[in-house]
PDB file of N, CA and C in Angstrom:
ATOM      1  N   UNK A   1      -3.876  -4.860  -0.931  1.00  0.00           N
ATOM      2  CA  UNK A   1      -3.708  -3.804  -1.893  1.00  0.00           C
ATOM      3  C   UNK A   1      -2.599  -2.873  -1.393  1.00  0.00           C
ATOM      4  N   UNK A   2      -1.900  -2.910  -2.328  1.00  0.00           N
ATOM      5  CA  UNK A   2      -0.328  -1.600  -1.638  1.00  0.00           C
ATOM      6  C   UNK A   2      -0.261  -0.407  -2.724  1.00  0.00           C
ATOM      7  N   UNK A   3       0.157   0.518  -2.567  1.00  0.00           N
ATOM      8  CA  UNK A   3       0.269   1.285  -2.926  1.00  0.00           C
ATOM      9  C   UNK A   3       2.121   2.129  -3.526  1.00  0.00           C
ATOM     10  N   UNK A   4       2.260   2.386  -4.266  1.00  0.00           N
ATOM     11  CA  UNK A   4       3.580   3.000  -4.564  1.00  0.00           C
ATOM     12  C   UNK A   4       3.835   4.313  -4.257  1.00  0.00           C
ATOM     13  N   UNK A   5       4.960   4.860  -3.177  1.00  0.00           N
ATOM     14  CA  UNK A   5       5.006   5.894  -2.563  1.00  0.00           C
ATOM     15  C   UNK A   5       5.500   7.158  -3.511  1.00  0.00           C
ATOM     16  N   UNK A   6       6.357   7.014  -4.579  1.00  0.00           N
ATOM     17  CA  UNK A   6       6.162   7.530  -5.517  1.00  0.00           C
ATOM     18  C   UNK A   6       5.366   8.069  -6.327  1.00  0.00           C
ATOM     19  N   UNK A   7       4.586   7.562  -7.209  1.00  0.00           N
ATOM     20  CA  UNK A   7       3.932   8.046  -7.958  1.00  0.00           C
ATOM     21  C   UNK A   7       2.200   7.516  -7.356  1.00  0.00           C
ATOM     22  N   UNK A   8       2.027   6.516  -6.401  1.00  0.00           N
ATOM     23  CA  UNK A   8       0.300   6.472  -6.057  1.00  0.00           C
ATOM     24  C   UNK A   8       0.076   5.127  -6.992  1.00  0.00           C
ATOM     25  N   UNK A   9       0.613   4.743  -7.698  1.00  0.00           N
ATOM     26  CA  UNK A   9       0.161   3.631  -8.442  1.00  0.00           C
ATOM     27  C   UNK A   9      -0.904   2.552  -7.881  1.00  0.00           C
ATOM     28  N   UNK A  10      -1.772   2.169  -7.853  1.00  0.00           N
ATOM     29  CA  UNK A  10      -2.074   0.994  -6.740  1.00  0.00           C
ATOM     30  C   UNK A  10      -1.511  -0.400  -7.422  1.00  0.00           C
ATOM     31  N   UNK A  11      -1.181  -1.345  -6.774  1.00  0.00           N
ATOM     32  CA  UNK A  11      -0.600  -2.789  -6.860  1.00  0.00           C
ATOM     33  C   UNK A  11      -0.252  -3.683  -6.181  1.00  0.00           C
ATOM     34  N   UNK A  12      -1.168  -4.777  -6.711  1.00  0.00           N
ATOM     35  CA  UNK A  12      -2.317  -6.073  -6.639  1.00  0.00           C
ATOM     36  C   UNK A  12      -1.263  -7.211  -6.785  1.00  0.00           C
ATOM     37  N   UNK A  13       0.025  -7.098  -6.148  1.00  0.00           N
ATOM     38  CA  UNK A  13       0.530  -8.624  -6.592  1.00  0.00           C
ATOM     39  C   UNK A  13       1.144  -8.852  -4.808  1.00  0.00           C
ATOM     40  N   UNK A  14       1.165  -9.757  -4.627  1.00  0.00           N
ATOM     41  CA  UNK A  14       1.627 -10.803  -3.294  1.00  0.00           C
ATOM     42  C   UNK A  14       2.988 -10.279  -3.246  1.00  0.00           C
ATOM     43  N   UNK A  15       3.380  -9.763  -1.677  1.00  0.00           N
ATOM     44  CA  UNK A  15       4.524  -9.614  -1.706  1.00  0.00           C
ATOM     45  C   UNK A  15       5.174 -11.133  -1.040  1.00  0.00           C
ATOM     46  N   UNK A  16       6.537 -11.352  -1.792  1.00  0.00           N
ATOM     47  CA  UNK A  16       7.152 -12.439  -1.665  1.00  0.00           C
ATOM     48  C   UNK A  16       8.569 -12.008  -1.328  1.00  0.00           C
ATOM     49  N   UNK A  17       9.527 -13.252  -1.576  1.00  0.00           N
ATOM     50  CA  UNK A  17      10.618 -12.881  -1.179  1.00  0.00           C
ATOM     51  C   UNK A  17      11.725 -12.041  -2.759  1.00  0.00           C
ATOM     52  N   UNK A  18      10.641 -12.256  -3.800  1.00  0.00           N
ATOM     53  CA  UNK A  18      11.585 -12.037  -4.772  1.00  0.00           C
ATOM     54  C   UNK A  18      11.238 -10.476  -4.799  1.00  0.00           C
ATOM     55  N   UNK A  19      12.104  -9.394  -5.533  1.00  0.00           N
ATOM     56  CA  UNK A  19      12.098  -8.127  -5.594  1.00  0.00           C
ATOM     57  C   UNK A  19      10.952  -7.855  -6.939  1.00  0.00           C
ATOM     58  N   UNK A  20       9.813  -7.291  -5.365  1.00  0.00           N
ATOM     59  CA  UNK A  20       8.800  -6.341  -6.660  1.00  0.00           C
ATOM     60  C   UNK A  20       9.481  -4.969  -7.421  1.00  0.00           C
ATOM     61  N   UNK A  21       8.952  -4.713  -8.071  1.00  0.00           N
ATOM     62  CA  UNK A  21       9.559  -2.643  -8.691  1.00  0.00           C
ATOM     63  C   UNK A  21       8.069  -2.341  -9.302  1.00  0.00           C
ATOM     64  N   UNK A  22       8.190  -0.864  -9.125  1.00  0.00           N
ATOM     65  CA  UNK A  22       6.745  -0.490  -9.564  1.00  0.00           C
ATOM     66  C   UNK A  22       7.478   0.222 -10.772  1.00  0.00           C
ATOM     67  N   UNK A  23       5.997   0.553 -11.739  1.00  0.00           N
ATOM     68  CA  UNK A  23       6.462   0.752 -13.088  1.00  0.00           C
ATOM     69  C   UNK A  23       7.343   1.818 -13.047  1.00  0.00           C
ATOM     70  N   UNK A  24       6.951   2.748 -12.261  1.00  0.00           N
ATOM     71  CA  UNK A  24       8.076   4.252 -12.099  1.00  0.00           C
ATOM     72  C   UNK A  24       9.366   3.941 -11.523  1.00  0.00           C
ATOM     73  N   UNK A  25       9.780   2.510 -11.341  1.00  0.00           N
ATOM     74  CA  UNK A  25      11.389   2.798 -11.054  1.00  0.00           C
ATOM     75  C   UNK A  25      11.114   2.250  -9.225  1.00  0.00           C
ATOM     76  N   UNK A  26      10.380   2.632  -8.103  1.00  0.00           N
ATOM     77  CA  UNK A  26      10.229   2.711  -7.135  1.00  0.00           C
ATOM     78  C   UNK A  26      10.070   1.151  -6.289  1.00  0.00           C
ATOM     79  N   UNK A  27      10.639   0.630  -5.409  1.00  0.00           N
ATOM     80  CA  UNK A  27      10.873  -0.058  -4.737  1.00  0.00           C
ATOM     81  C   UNK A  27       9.985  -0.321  -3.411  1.00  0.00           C
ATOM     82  N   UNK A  28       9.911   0.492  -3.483  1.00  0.00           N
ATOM     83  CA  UNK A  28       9.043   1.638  -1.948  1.00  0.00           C
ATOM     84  C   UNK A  28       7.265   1.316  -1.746  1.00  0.00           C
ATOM     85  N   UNK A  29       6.901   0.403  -1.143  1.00  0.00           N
ATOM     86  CA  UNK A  29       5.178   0.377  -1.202  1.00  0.00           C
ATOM     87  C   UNK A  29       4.687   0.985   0.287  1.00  0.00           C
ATOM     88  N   UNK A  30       3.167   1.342   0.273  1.00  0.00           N
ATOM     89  CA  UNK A  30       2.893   1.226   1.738  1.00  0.00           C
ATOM     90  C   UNK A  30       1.412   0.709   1.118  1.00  0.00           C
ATOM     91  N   UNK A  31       0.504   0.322   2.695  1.00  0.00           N
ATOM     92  CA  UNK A  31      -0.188  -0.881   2.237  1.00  0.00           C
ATOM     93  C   UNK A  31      -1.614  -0.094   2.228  1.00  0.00           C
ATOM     94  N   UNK A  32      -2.377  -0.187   1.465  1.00  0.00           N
ATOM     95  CA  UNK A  32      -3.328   1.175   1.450  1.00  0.00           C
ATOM     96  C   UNK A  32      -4.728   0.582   3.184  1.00  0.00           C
ATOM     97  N   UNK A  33      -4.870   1.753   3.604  1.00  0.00           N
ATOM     98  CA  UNK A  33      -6.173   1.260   4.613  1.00  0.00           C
ATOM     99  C   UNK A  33      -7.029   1.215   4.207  1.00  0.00           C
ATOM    100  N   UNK A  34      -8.139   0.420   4.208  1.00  0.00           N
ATOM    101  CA  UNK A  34      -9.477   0.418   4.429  1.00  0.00           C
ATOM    102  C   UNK A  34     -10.536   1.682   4.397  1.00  0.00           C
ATOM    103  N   UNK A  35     -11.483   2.517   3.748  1.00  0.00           N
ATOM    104  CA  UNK A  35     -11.791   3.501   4.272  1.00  0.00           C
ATOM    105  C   UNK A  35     -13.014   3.593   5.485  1.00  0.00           C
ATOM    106  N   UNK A  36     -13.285   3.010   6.016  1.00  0.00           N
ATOM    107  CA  UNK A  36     -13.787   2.345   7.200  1.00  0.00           C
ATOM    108  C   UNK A  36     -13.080   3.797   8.397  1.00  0.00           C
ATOM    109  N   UNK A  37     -14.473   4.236   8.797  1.00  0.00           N
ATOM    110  CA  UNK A  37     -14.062   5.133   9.965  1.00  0.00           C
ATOM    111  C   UNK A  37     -14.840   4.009  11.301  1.00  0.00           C
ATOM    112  N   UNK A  38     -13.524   4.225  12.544  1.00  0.00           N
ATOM    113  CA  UNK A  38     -13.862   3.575  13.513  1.00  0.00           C
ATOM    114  C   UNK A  38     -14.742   4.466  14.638  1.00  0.00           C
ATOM    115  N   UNK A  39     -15.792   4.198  15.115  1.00  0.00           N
ATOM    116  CA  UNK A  39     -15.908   5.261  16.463  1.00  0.00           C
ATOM    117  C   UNK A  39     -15.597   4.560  17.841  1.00  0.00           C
ATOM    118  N   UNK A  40     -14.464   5.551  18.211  1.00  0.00           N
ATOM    119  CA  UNK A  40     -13.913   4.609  19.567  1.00  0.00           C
ATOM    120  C   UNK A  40     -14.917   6.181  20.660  1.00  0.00           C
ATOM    121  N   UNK A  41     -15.213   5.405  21.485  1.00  0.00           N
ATOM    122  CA  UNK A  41     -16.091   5.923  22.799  1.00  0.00           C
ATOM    123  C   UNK A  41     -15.409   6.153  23.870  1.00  0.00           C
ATOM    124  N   UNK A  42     -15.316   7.981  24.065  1.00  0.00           N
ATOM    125  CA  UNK A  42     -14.206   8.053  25.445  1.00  0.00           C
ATOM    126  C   UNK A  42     -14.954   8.233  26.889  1.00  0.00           C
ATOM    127  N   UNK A  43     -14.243   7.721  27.479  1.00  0.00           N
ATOM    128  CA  UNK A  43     -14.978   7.345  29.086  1.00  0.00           C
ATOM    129  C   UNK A  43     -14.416   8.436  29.808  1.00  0.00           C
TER     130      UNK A  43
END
């Protein structure tokens, strides 16, 4: 699941080698995380 840095859009397609565009014009994705909190244990 990626996300469009622009406008937040979320979008569900496979990145490949051909050029995605999100509906607003934007080129630009980042890949959304998980909302999963980790607990790391400090020594």
């Amino acid at each position: 699941m990626y996300k469009c840095i622009r406008c937040g859009r979320p979008l569900e397609k496979s990145f490949g080698t051909a050029e995605i565009e999100c509906e607003c014009g934007s080129r630009v994705f980042i890949k959304e995380r998980p909302g999963i909190e980790k607990v790391i244990l400090a020594r």
